[in-house]
C-alpha atoms as a PDB file:
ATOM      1  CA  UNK A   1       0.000   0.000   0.000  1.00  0.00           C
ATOM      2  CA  UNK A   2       1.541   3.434  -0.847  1.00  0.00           C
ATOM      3  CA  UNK A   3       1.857   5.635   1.620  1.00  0.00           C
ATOM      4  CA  UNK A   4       0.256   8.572   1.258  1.00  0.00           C
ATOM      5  CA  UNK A   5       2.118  12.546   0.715  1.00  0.00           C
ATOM      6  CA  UNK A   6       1.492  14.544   3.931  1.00  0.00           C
ATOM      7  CA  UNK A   7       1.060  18.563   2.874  1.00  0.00           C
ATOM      8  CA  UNK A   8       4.302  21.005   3.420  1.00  0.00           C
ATOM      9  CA  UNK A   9       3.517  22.475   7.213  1.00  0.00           C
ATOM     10  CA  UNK A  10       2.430  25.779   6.809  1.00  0.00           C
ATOM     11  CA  UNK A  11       4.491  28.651   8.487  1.00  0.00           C
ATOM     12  CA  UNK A  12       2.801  32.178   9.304  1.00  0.00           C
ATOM     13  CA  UNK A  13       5.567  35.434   9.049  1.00  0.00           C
ATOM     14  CA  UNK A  14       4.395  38.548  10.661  1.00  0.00           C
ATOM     15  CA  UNK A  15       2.481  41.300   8.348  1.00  0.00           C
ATOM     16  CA  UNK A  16       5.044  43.717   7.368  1.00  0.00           C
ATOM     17  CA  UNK A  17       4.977  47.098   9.495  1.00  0.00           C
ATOM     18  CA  UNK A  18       6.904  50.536   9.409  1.00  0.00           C
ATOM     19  CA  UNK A  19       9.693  50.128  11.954  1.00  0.00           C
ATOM     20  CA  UNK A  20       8.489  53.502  13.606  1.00  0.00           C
ATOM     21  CA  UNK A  21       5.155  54.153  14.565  1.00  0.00           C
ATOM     22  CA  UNK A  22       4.602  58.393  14.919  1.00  0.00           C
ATOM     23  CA  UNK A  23       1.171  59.968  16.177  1.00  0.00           C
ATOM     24  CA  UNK A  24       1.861  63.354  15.518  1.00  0.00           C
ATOM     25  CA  UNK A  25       0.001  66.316  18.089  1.00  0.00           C
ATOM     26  CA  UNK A  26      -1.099  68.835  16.358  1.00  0.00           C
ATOM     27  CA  UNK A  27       0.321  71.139  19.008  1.00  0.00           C
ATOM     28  CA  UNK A  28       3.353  71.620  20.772  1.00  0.00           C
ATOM     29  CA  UNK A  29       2.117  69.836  23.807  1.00  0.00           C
ATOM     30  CA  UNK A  30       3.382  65.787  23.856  1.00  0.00           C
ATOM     31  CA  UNK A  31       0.934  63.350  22.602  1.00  0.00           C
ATOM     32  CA  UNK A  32       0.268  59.469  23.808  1.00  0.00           C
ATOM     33  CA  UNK A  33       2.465  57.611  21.152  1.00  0.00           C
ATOM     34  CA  UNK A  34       0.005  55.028  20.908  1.00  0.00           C
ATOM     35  CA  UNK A  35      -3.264  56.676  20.541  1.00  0.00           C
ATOM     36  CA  UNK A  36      -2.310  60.481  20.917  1.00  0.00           C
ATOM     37  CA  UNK A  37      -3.751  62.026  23.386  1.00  0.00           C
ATOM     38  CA  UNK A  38      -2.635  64.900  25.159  1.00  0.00           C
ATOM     39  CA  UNK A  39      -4.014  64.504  28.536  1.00  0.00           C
ATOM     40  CA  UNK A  40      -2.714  62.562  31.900  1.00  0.00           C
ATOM     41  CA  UNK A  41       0.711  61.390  30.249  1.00  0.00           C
ATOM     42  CA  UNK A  42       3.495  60.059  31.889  1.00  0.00           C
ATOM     43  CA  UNK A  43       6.220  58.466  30.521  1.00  0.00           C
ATOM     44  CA  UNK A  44       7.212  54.828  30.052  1.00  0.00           C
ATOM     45  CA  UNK A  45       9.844  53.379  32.222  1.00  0.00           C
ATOM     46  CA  UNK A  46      11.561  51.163  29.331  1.00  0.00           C
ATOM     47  CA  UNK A  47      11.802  53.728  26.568  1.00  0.00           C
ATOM     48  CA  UNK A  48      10.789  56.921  27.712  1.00  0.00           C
ATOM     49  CA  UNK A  49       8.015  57.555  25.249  1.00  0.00           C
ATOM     50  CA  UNK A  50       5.103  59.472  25.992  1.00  0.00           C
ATOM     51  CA  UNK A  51       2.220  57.589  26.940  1.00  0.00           C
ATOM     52  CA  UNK A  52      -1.472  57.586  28.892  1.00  0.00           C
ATOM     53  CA  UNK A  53      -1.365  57.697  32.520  1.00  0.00           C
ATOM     54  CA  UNK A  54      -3.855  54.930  32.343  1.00  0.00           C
ATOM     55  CA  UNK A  55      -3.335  52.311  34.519  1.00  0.00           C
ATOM     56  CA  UNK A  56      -5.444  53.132  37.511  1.00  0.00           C
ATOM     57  CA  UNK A  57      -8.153  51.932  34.981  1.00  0.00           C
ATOM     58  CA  UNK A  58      -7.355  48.836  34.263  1.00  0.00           C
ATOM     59  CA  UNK A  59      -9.948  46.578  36.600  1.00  0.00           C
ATOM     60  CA  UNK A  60      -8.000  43.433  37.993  1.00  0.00           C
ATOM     61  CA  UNK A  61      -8.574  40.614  36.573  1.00  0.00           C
ATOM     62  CA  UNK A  62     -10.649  42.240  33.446  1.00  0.00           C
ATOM     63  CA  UNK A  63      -7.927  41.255  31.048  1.00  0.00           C
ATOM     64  CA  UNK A  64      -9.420  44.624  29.196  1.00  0.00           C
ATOM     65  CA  UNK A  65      -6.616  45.940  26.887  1.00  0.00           C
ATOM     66  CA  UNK A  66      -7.715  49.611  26.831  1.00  0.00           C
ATOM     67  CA  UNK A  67      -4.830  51.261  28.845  1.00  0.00           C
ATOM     68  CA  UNK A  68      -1.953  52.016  26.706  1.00  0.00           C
ATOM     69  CA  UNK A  69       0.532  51.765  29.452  1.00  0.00           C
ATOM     70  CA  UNK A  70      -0.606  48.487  30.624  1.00  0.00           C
ATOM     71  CA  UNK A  71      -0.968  47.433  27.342  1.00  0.00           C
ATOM     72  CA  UNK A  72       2.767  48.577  26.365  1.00  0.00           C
ATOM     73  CA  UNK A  73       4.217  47.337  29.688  1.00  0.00           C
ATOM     74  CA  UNK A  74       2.680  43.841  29.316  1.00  0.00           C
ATOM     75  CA  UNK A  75       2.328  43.105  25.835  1.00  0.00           C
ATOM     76  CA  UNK A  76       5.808  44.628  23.824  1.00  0.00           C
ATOM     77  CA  UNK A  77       9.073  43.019  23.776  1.00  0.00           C
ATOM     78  CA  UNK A  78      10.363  46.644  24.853  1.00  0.00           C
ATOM     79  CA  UNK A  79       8.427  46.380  27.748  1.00  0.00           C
ATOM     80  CA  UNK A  80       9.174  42.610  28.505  1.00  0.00           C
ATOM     81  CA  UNK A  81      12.478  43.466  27.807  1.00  0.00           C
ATOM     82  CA  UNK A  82      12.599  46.260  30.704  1.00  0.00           C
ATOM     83  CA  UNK A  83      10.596  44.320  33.086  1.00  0.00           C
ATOM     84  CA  UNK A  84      13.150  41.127  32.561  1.00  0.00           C
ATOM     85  CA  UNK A  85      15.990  43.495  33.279  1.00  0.00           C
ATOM     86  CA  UNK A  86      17.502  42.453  30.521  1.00  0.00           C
ATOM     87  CA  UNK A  87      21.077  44.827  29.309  1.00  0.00           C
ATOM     88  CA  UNK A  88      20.887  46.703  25.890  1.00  0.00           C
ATOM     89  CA  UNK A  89      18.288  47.186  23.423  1.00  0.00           C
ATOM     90  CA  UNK A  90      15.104  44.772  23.000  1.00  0.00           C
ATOM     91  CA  UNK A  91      15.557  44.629  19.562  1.00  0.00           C
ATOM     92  CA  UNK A  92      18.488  42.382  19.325  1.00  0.00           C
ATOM     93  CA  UNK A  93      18.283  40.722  22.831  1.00  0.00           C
ATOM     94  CA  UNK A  94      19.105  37.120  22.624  1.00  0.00           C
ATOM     95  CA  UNK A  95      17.212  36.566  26.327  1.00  0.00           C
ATOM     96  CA  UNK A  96      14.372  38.036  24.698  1.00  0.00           C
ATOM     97  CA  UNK A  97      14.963  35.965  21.350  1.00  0.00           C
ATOM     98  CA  UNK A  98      15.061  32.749  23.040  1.00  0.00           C
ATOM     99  CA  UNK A  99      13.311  33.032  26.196  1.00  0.00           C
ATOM    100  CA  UNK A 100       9.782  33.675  24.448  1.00  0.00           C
ATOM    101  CA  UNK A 101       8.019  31.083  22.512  1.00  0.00           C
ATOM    102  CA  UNK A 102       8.420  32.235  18.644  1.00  0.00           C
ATOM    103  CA  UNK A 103       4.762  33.064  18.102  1.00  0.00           C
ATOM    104  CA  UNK A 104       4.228  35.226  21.072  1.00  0.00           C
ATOM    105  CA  UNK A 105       7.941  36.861  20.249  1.00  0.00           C
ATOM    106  CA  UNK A 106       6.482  38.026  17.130  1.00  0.00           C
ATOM    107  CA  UNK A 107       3.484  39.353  18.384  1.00  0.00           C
ATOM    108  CA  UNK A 108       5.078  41.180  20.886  1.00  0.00           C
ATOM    109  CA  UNK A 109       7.566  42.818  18.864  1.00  0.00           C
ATOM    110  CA  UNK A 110       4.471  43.432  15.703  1.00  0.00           C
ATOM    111  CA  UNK A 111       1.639  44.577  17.854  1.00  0.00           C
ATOM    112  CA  UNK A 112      -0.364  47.814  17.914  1.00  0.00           C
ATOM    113  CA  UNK A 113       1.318  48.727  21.602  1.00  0.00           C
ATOM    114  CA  UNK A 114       4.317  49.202  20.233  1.00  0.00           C
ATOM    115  CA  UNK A 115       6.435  52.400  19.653  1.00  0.00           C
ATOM    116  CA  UNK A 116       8.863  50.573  17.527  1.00  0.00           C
ATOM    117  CA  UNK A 117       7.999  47.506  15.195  1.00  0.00           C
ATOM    118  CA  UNK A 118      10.362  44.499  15.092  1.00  0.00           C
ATOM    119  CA  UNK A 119      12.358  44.395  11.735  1.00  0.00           C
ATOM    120  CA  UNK A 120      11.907  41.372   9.840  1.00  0.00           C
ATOM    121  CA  UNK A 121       9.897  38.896  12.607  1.00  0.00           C
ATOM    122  CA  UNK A 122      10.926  35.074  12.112  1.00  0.00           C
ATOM    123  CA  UNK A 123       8.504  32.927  10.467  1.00  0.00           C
ATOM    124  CA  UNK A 124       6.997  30.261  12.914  1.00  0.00           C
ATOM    125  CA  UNK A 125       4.238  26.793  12.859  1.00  0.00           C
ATOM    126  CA  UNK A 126       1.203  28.430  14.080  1.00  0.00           C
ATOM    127  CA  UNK A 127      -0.322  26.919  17.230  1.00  0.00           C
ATOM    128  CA  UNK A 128      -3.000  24.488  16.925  1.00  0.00           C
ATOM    129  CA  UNK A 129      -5.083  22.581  19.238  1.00  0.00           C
ATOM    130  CA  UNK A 130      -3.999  19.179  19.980  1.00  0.00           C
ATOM    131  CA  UNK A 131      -7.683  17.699  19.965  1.00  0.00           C
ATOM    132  CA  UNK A 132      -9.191  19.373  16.973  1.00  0.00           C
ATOM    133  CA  UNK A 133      -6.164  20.900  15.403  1.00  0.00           C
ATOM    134  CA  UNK A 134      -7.909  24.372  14.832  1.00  0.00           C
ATOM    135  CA  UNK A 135      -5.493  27.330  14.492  1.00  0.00           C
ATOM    136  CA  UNK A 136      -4.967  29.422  18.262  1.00  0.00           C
ATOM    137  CA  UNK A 137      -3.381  32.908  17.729  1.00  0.00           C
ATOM    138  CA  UNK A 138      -2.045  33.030  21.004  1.00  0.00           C
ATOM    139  CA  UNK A 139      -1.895  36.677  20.924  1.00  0.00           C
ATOM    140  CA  UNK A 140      -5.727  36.985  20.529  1.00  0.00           C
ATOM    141  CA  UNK A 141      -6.054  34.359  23.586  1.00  0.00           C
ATOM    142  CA  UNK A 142      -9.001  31.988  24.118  1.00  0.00           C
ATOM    143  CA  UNK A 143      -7.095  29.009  24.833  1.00  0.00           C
ATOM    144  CA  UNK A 144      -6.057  26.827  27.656  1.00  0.00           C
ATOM    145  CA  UNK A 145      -2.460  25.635  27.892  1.00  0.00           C
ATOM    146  CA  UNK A 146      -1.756  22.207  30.055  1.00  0.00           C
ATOM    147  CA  UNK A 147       2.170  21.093  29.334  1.00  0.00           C
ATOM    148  CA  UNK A 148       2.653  21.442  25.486  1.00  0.00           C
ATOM    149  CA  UNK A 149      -0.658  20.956  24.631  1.00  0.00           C
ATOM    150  CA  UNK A 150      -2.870  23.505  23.442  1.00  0.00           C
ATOM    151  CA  UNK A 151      -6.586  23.527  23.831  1.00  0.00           C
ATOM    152  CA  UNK A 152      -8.546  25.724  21.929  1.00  0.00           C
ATOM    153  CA  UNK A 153     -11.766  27.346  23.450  1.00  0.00           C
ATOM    154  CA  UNK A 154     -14.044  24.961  21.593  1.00  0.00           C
ATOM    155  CA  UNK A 155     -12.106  21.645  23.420  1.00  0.00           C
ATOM    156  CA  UNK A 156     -11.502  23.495  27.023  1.00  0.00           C
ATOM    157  CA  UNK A 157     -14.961  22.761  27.538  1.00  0.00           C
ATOM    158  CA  UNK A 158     -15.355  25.769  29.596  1.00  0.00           C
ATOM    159  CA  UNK A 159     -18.159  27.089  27.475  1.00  0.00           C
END
């Protein structure tokens, strides 16, 4: 009996972005990088960038991603990098590199919390759940995570 061809696995590369992101004010007063706002700023421990004073928002245990500091703090190799206490820049920090699983290492370094895009993201195998094998974006969430195996929302049977 011949054995039958399996299909070339599929790899997923990052959407091309500009490597800067710039929201401009249209006055002289400093704007929120991220959405541009000129009210309540502080600025952000890791790279100094102007951004909303927002955190006292954020309701524990909401998982709500409408604060742009939590959102850069938590979810940007910049501010993963900062918050590891890693030395020198995120952008070519081998901790970083290798410490983070490749698909989340992308997303972090792609995102829209970021100040500064990641040039050229590695390609990666998406994620897929090891009883249906349905595509997770583990950036989006939705998933439970037990060892290596990924279950998607569908299998957690949570809901």
């Amino acid at each position: 009996m011949a054995k039958k061809k399996q299909a070339p696995k599929r790899m997923f590369k990052a959407r091309p972005e500009p490597a800067r992101r710039v929201v401009a004010s249209t006055s002289n007063r400093p704007c929120c990088g991220l959405c541009g706002k000129t009210k309540k700023l502080t600025k952000t421990e890791c790279c100094g960038q102007w951004i909303c004073d927002d955190e006292d928002q954020y309701q524990l245990f909401s998982y709500a991603r409408n604060s742009c500091h939590r959102n850069h703090r938590r979810y940007t190799l910049c501010g993963n990098h900062f918050n590891e206490g890693h030395d020198g820049h995120w952008q070519d920090c081998v901790k970083c590199r290798e410490g983070i699983k490749t698909e989340m290492y992308v997303y972090y370094g792609t995102n829209e919390n970021n100040f500064e895009t990641l040039r050229n993201p590695p390609s990666y195998e998406p994620t897929k759940c090891h009883k249906c094998g349905t595509v997770i974006v583990l950036g989006d969430g939705g998933y439970s995570v037990l060892g290596d195996n990924y279950s998607c929302i569908e299998c957690t049977g949570f809901f």
